[in-house]
PDB file of N, CA and C in Angstrom:
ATOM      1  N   UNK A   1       0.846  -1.185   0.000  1.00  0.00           N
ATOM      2  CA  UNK A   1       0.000   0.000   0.000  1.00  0.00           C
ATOM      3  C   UNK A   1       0.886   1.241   0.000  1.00  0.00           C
ATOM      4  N   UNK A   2       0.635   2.461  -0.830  1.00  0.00           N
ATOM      5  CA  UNK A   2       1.512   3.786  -1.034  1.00  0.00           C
ATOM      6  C   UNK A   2       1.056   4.296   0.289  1.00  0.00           C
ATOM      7  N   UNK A   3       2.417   4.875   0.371  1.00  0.00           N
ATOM      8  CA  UNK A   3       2.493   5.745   1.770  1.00  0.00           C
ATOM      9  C   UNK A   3       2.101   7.075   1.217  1.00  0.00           C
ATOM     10  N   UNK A   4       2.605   7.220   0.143  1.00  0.00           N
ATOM     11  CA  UNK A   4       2.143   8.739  -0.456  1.00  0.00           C
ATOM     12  C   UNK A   4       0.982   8.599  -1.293  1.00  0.00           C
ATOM     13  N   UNK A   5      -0.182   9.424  -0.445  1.00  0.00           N
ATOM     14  CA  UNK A   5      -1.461   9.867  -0.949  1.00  0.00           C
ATOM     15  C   UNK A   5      -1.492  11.362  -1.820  1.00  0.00           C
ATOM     16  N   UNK A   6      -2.551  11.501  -2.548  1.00  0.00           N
ATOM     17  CA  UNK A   6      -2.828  12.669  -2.952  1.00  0.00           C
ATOM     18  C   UNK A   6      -3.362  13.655  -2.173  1.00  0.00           C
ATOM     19  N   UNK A   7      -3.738  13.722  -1.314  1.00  0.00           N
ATOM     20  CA  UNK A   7      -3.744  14.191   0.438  1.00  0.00           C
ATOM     21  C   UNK A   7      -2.769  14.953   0.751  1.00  0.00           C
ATOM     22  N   UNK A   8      -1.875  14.053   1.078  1.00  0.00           N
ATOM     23  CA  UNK A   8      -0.353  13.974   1.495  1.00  0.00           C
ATOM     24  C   UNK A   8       0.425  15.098   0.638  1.00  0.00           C
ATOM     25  N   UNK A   9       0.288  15.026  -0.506  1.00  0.00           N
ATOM     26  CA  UNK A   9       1.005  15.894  -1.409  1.00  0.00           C
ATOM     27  C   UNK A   9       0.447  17.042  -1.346  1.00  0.00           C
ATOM     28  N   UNK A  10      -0.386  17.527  -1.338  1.00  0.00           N
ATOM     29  CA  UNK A  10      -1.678  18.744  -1.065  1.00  0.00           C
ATOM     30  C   UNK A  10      -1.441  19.231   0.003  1.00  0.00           C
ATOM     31  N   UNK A  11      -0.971  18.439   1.316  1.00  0.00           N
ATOM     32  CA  UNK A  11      -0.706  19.349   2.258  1.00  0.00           C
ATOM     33  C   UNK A  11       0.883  19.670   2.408  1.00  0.00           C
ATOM     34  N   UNK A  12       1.780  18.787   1.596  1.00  0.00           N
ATOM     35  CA  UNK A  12       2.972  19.307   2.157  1.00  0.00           C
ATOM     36  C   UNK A  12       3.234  20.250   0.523  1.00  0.00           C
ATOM     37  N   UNK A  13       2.077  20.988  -0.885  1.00  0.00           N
ATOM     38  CA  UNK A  13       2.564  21.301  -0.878  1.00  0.00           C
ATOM     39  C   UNK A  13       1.970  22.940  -0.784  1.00  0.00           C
ATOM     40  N   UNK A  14       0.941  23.080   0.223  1.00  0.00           N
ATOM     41  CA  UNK A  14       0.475  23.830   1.325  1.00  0.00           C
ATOM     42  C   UNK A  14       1.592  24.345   2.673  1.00  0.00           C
ATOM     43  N   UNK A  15       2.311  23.276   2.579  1.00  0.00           N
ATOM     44  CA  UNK A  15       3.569  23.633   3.536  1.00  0.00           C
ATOM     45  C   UNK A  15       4.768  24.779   2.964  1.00  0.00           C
ATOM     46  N   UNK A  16       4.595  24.100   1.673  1.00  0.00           N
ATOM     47  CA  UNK A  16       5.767  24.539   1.026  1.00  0.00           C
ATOM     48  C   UNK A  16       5.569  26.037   0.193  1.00  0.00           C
ATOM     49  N   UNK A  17       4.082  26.307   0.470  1.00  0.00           N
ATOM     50  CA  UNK A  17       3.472  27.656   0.092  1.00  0.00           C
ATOM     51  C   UNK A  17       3.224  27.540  -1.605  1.00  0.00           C
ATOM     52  N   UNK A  18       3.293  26.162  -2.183  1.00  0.00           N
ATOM     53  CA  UNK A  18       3.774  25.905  -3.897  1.00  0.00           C
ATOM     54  C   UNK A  18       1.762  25.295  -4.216  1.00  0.00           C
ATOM     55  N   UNK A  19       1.695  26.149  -4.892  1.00  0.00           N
ATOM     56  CA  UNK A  19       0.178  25.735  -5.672  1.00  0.00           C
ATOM     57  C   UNK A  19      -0.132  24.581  -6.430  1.00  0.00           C
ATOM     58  N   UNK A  20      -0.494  23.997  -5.774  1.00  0.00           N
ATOM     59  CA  UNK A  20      -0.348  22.288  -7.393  1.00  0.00           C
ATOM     60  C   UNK A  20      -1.396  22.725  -7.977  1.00  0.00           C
ATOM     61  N   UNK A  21      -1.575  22.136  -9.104  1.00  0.00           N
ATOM     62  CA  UNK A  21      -2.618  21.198 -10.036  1.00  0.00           C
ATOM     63  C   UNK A  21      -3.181  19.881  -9.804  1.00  0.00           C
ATOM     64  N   UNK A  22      -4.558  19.709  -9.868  1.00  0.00           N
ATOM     65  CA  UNK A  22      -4.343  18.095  -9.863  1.00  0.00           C
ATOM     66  C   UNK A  22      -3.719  17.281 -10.846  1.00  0.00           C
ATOM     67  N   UNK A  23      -3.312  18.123 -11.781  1.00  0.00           N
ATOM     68  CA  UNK A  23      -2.542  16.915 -12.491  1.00  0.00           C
ATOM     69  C   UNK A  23      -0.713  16.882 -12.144  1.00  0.00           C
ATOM     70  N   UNK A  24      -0.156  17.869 -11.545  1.00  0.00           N
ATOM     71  CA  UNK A  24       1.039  17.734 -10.647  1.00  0.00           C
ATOM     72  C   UNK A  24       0.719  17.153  -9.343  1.00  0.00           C
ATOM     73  N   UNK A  25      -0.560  17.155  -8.594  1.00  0.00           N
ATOM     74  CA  UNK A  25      -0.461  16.116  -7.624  1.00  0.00           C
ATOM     75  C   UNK A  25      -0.609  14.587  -7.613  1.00  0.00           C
ATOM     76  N   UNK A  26      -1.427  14.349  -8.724  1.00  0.00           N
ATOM     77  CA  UNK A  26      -1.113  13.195  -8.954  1.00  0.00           C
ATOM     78  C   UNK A  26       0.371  12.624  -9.941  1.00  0.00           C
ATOM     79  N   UNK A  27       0.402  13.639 -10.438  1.00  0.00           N
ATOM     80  CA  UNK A  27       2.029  13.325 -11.160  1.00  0.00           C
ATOM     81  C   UNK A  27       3.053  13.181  -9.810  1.00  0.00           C
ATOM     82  N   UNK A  28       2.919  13.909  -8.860  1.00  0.00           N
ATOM     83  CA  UNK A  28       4.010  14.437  -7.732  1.00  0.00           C
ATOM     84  C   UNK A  28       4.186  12.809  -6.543  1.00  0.00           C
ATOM     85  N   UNK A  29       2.156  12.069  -6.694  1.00  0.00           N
ATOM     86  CA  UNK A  29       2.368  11.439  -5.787  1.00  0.00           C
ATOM     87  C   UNK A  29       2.807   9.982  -6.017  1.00  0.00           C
ATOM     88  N   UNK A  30       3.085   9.736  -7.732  1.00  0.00           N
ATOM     89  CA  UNK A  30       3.573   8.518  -8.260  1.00  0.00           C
ATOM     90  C   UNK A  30       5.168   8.867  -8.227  1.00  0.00           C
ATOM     91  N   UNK A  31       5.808   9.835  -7.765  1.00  0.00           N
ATOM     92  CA  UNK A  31       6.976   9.976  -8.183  1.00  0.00           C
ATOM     93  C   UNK A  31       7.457  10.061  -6.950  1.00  0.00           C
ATOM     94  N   UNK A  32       7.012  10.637  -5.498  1.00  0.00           N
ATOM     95  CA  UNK A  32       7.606  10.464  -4.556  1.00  0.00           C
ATOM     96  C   UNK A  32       6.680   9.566  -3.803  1.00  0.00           C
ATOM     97  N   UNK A  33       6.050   8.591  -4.094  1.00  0.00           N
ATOM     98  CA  UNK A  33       5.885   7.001  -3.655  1.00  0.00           C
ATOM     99  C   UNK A  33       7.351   6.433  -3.957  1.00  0.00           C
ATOM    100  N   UNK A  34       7.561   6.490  -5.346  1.00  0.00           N
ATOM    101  CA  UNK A  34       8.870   5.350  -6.177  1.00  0.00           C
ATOM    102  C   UNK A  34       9.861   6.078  -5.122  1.00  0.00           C
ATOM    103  N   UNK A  35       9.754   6.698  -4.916  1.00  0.00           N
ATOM    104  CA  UNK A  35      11.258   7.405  -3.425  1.00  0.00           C
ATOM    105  C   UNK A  35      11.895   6.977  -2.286  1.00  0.00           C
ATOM    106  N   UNK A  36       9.848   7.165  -1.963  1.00  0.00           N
ATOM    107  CA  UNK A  36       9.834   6.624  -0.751  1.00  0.00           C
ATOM    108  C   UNK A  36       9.987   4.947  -0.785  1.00  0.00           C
ATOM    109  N   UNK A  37       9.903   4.016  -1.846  1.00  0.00           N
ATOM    110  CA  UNK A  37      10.078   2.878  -1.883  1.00  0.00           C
ATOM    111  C   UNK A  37      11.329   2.361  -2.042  1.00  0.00           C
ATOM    112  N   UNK A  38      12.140   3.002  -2.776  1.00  0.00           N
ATOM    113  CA  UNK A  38      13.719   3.236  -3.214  1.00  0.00           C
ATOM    114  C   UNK A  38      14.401   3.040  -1.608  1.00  0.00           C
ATOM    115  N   UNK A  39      13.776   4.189  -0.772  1.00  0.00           N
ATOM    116  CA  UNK A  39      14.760   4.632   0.635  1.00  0.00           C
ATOM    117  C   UNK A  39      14.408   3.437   1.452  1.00  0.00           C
ATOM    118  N   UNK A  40      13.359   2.762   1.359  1.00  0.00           N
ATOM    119  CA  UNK A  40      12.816   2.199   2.426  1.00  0.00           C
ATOM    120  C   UNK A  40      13.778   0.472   1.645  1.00  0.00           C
ATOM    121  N   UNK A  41      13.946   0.074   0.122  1.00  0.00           N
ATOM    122  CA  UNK A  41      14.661  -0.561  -0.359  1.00  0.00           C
ATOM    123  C   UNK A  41      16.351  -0.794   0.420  1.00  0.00           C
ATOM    124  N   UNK A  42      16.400   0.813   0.865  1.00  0.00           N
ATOM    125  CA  UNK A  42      18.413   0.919   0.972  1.00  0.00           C
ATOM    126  C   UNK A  42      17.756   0.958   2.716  1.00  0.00           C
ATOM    127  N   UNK A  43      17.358   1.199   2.918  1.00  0.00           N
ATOM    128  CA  UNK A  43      16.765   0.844   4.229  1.00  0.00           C
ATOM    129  C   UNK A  43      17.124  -0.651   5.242  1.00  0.00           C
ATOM    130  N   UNK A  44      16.738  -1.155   3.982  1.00  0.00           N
ATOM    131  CA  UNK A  44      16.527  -3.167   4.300  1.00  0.00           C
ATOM    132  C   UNK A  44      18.231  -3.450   4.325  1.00  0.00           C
ATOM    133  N   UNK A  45      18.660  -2.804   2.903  1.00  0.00           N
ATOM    134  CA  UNK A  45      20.160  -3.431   2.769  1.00  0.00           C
ATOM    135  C   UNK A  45      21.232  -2.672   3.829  1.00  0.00           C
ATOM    136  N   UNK A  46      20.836  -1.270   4.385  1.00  0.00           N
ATOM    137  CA  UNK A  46      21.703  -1.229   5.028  1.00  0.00           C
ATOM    138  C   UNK A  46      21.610  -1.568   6.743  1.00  0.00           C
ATOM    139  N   UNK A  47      23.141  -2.133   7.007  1.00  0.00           N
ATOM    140  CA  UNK A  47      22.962  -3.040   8.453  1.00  0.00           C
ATOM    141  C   UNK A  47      23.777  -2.059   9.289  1.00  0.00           C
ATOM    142  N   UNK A  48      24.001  -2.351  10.466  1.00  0.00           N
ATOM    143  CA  UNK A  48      25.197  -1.123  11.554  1.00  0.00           C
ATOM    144  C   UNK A  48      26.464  -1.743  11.127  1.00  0.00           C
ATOM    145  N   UNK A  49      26.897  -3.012  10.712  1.00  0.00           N
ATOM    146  CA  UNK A  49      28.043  -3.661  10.502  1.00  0.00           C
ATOM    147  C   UNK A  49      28.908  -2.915   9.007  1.00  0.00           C
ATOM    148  N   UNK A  50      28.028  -2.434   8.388  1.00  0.00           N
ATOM    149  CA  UNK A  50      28.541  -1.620   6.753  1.00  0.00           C
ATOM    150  C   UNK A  50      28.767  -0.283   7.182  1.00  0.00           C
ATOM    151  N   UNK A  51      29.765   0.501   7.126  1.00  0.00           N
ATOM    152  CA  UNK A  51      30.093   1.806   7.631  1.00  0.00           C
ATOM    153  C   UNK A  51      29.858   2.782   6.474  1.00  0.00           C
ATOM    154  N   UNK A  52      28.976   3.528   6.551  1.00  0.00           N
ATOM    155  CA  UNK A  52      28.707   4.606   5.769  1.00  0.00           C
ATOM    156  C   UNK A  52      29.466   5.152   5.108  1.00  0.00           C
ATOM    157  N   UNK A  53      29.321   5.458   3.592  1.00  0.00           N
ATOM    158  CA  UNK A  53      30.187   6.517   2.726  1.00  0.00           C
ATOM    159  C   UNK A  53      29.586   7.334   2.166  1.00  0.00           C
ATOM    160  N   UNK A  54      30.324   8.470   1.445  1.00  0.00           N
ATOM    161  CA  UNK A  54      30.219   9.444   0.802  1.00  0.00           C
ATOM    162  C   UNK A  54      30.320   9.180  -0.749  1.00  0.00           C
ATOM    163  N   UNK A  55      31.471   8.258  -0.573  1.00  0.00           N
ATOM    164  CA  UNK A  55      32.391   7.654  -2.239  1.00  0.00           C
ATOM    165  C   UNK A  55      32.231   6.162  -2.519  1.00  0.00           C
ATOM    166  N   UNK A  56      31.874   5.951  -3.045  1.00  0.00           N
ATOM    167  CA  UNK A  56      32.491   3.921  -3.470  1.00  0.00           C
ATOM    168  C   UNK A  56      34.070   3.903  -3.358  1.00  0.00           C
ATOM    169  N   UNK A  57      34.612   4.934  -3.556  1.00  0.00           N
ATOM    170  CA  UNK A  57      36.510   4.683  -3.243  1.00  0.00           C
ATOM    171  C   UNK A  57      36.751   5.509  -3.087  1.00  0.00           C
ATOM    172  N   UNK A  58      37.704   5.369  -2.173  1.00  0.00           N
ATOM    173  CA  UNK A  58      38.126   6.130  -1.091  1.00  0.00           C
ATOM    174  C   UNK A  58      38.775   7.424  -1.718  1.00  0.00           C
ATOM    175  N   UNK A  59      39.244   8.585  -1.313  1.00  0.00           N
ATOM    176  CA  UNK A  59      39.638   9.704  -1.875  1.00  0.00           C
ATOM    177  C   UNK A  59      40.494  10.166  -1.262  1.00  0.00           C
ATOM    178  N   UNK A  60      41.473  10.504  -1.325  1.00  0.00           N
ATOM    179  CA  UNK A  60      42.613  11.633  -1.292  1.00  0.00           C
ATOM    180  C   UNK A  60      42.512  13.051  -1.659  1.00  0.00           C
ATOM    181  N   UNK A  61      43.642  14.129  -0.647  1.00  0.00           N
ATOM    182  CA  UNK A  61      43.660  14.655  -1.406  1.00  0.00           C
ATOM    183  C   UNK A  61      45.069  14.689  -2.139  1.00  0.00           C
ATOM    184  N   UNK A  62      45.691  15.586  -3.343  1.00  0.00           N
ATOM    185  CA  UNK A  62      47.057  15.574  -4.194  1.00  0.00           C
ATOM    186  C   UNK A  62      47.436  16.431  -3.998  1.00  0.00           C
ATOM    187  N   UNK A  63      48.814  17.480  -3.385  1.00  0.00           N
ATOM    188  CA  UNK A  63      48.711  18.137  -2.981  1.00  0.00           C
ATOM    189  C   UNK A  63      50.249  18.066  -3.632  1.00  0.00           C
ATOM    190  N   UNK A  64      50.773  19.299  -4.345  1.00  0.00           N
ATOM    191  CA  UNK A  64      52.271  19.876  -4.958  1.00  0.00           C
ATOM    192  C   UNK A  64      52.783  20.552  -4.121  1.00  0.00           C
ATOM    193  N   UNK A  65      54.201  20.489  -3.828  1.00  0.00           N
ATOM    194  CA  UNK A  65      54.752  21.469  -3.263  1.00  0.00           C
ATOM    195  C   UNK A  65      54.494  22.557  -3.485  1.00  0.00           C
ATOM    196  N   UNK A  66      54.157  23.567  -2.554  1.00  0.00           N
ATOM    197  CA  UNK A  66      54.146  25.301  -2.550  1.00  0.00           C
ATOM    198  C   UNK A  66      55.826  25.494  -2.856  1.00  0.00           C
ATOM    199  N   UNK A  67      56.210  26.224  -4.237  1.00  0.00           N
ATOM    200  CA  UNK A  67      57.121  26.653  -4.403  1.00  0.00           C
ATOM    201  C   UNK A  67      57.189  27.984  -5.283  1.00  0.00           C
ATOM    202  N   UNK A  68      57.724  28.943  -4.731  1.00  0.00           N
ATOM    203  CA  UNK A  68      57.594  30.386  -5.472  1.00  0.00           C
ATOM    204  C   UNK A  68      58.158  30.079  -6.936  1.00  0.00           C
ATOM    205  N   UNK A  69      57.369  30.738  -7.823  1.00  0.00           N
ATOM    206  CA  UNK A  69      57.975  30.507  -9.565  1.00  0.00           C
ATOM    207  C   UNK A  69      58.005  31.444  -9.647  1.00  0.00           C
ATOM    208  N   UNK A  70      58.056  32.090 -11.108  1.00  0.00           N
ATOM    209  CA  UNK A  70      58.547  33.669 -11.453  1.00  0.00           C
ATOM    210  C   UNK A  70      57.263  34.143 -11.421  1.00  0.00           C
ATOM    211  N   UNK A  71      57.658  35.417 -11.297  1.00  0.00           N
ATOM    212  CA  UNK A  71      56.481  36.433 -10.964  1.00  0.00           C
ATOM    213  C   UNK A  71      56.205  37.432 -11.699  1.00  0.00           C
ATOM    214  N   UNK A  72      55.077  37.480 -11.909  1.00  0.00           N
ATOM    215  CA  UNK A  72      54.914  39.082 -13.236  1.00  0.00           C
ATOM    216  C   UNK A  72      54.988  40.257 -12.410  1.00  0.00           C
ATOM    217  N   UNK A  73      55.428  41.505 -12.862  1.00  0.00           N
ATOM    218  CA  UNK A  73      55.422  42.735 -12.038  1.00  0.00           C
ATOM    219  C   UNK A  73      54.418  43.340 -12.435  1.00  0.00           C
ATOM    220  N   UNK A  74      53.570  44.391 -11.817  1.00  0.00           N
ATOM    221  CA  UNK A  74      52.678  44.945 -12.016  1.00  0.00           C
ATOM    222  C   UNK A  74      52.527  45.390 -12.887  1.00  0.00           C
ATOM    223  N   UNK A  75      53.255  45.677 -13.622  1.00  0.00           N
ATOM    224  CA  UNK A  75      53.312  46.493 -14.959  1.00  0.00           C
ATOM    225  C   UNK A  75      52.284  45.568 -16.048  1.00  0.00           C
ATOM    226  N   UNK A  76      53.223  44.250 -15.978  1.00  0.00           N
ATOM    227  CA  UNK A  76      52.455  43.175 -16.767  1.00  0.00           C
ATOM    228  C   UNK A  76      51.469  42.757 -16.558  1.00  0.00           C
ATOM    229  N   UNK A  77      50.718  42.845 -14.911  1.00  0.00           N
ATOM    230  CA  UNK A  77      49.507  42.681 -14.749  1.00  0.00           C
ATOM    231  C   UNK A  77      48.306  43.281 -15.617  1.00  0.00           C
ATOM    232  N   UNK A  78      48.646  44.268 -14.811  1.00  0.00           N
ATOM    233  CA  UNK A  78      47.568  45.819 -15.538  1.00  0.00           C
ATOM    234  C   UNK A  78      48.038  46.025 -16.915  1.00  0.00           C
ATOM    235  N   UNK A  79      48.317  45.589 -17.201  1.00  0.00           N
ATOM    236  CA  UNK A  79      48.701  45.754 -18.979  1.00  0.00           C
ATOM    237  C   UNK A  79      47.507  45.540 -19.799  1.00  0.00           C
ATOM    238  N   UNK A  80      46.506  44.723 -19.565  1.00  0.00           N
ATOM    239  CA  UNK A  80      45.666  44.291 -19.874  1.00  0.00           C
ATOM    240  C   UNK A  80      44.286  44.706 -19.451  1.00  0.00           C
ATOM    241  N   UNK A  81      44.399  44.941 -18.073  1.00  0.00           N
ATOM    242  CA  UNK A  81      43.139  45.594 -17.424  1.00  0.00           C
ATOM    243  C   UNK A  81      42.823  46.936 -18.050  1.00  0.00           C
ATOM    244  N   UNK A  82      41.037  46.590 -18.087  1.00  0.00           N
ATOM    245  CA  UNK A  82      40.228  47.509 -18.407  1.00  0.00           C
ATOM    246  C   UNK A  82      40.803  48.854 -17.920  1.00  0.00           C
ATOM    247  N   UNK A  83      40.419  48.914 -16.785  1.00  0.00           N
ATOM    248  CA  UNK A  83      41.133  50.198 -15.772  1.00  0.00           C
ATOM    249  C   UNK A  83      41.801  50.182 -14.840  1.00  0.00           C
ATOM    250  N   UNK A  84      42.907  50.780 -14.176  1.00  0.00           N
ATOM    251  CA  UNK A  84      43.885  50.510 -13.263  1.00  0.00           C
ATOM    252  C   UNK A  84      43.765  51.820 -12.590  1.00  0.00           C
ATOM    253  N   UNK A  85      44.376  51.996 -11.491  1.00  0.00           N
ATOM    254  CA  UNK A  85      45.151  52.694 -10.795  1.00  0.00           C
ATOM    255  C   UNK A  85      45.705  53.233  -9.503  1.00  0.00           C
ATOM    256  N   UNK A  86      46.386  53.611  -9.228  1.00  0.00           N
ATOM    257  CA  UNK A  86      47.441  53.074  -8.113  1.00  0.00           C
ATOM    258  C   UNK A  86      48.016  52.180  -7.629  1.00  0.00           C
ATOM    259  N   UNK A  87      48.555  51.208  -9.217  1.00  0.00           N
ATOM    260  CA  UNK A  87      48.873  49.772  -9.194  1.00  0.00           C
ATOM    261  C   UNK A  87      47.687  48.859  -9.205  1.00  0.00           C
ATOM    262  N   UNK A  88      46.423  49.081  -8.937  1.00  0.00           N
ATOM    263  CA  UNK A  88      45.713  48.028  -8.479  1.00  0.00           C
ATOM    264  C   UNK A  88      44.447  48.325  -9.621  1.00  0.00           C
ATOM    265  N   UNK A  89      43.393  47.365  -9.899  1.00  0.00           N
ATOM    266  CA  UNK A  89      42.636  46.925 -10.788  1.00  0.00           C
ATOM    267  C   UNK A  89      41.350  47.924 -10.124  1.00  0.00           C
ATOM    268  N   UNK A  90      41.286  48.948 -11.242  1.00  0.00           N
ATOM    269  CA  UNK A  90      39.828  49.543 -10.515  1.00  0.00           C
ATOM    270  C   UNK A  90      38.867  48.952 -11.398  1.00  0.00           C
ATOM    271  N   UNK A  91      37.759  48.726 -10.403  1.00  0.00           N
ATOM    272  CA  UNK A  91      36.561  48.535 -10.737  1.00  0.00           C
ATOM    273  C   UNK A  91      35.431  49.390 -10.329  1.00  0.00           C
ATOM    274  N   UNK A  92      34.241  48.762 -11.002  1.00  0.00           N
ATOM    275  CA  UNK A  92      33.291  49.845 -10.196  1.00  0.00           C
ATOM    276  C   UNK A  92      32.242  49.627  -9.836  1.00  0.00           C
ATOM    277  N   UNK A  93      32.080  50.452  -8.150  1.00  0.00           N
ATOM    278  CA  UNK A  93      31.763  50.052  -7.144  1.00  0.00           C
ATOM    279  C   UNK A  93      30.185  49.489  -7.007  1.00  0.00           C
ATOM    280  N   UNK A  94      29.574  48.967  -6.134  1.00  0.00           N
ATOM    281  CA  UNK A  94      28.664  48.196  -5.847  1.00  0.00           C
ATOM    282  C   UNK A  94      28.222  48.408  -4.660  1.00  0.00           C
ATOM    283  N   UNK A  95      26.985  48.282  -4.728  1.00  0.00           N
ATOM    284  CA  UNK A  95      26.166  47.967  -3.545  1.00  0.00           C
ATOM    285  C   UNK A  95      26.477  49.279  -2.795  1.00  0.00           C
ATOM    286  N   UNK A  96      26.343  50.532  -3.598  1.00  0.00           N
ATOM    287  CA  UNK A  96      26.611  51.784  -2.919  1.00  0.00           C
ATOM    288  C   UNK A  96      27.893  52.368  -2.221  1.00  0.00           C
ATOM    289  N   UNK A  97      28.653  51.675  -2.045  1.00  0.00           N
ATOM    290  CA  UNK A  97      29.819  51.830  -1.827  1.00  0.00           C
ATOM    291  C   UNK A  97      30.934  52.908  -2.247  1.00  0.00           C
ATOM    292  N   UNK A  98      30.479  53.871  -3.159  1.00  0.00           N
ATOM    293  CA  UNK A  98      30.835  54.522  -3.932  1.00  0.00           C
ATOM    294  C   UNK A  98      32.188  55.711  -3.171  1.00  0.00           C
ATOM    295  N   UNK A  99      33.057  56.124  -3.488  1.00  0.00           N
ATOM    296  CA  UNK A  99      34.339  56.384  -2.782  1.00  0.00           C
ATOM    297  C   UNK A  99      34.496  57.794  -3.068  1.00  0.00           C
TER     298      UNK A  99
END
């Protein structure tokens, strides 16, 4: 027997302040039945003895030495930028901020 009624969907999506249709509530309540049957599926298979993951394999992270390489001077930075000045990349301002 479905746990998810057309009821059910009507009020949570009254919860959710979202207007259905009856034809999205009945679309909504064949699709999160198959969900709720899915979870309640991984439900059965999972035991306390299987330790929870995130990944099927395991992950690392790769991590390079921090080593200083050559460096562009400002000149070469802003060479390119739209607008510059006083060395640094002007942009323009936001959210009232205005200088």
């Amino acid at each position: 027997m479905s746990e998810i009624t057309p009821d059910l969907v009507r009020h949570l999506g009254v919860l959710a302040r979202i207007q259905l249709s009856d034809e999205e509530v009945e679309r909504l309540t064949g699709q999160l039945d198959v969900i709720v049957d899915n979870i309640a599926k991984v439900s059965e298979v999972a035991t306390p003895d299987v330790p929870a993951t995130s990944h099927p394999i395991a992950l690392s992270n790769v991590f390079r030495p921090d080593t200083v390489g050559d460096m562009l001077t400002v000149e070469q930075v802003l060479q390119n930028a739209p607008d510059a000045a006083d060395s640094r990349f002007r942009v323009t301002a936001i959210l009232g901020e205005e200088q």
